[in-house]
C-alpha atoms as a PDB file:
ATOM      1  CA  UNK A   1     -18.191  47.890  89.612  1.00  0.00           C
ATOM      2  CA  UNK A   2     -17.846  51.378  88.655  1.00  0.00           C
ATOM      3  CA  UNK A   3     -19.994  52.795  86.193  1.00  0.00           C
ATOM      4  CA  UNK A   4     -18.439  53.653  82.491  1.00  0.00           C
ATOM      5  CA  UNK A   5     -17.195  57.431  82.075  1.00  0.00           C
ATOM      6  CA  UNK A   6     -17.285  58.628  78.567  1.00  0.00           C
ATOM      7  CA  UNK A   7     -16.115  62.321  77.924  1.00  0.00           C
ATOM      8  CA  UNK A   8     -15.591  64.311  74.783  1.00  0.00           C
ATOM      9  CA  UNK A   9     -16.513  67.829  72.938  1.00  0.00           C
ATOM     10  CA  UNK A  10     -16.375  69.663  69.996  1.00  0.00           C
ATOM     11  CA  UNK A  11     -14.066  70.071  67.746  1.00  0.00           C
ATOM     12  CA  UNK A  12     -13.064  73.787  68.809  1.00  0.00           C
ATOM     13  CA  UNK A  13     -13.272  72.877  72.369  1.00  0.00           C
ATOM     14  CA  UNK A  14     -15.841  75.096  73.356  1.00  0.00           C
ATOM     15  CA  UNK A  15     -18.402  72.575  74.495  1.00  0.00           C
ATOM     16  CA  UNK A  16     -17.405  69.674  76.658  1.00  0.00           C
ATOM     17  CA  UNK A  17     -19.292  66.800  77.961  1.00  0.00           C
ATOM     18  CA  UNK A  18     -19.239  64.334  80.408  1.00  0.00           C
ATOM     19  CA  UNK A  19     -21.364  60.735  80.311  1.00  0.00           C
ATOM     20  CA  UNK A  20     -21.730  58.464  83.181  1.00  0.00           C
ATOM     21  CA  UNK A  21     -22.832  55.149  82.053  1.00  0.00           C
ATOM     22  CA  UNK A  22     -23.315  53.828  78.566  1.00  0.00           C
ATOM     23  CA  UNK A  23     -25.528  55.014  76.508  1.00  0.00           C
ATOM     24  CA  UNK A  24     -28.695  53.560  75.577  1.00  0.00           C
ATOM     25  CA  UNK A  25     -28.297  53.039  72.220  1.00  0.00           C
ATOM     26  CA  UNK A  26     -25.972  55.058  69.370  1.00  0.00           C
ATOM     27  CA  UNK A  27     -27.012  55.647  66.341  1.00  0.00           C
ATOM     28  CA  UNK A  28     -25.461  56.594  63.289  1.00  0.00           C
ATOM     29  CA  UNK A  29     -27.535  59.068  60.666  1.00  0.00           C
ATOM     30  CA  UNK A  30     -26.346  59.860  57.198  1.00  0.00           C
ATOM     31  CA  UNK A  31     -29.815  62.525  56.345  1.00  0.00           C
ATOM     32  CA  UNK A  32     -28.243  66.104  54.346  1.00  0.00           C
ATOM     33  CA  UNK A  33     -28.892  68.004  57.844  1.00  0.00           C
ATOM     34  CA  UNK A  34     -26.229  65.857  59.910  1.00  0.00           C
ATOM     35  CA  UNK A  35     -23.823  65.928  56.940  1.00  0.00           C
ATOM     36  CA  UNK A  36     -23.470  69.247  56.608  1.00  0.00           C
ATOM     37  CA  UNK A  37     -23.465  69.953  60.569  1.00  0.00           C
ATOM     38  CA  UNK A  38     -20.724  67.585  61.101  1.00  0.00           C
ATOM     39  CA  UNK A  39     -18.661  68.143  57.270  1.00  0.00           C
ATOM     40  CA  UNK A  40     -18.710  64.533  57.495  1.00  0.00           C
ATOM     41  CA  UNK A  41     -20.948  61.564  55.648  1.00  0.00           C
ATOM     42  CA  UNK A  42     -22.843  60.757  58.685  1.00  0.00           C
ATOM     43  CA  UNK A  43     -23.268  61.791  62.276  1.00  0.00           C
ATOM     44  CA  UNK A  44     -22.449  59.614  65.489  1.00  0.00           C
ATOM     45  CA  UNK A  45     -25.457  60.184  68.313  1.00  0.00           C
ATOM     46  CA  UNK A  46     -25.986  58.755  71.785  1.00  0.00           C
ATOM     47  CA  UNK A  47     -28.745  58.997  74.203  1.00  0.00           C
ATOM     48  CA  UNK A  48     -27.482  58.548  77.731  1.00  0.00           C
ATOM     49  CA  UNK A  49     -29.635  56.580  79.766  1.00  0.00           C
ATOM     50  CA  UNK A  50     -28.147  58.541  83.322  1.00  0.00           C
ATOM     51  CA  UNK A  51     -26.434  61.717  83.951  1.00  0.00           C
ATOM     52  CA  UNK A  52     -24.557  63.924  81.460  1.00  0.00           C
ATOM     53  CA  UNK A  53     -23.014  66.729  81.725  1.00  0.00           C
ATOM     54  CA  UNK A  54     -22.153  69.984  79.147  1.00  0.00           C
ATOM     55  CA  UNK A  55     -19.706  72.836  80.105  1.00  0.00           C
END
């Protein structure tokens, strides 16, 4: 079986990335910094446990 591909970037396309395999864990954080970085109420994180890619 092939591993799991998981791409995706920011939000003005600047940065890309590309994931192979699932990530270790994901974790979802909801502290002031990650608020503001994201406009959002919380921030979405991943740590890849192989390969990943920016561009």
């Amino acid at each position: 079986m092939e591993a799991a591909i998981f791409e995706g970037g920011g939000f003005c396309g600047g940065i890309r990335f590309r994931m192979h395999g699932r990530p270790v864990f994901i974790h979802a954080c909801h502290c002031k910094d990650c608020q503001r970085r994201t406009g959002d109420a919380f921030a979405m994180n991943g740590l890849p446990e192989n390969a990943c890619n920016f561009a």
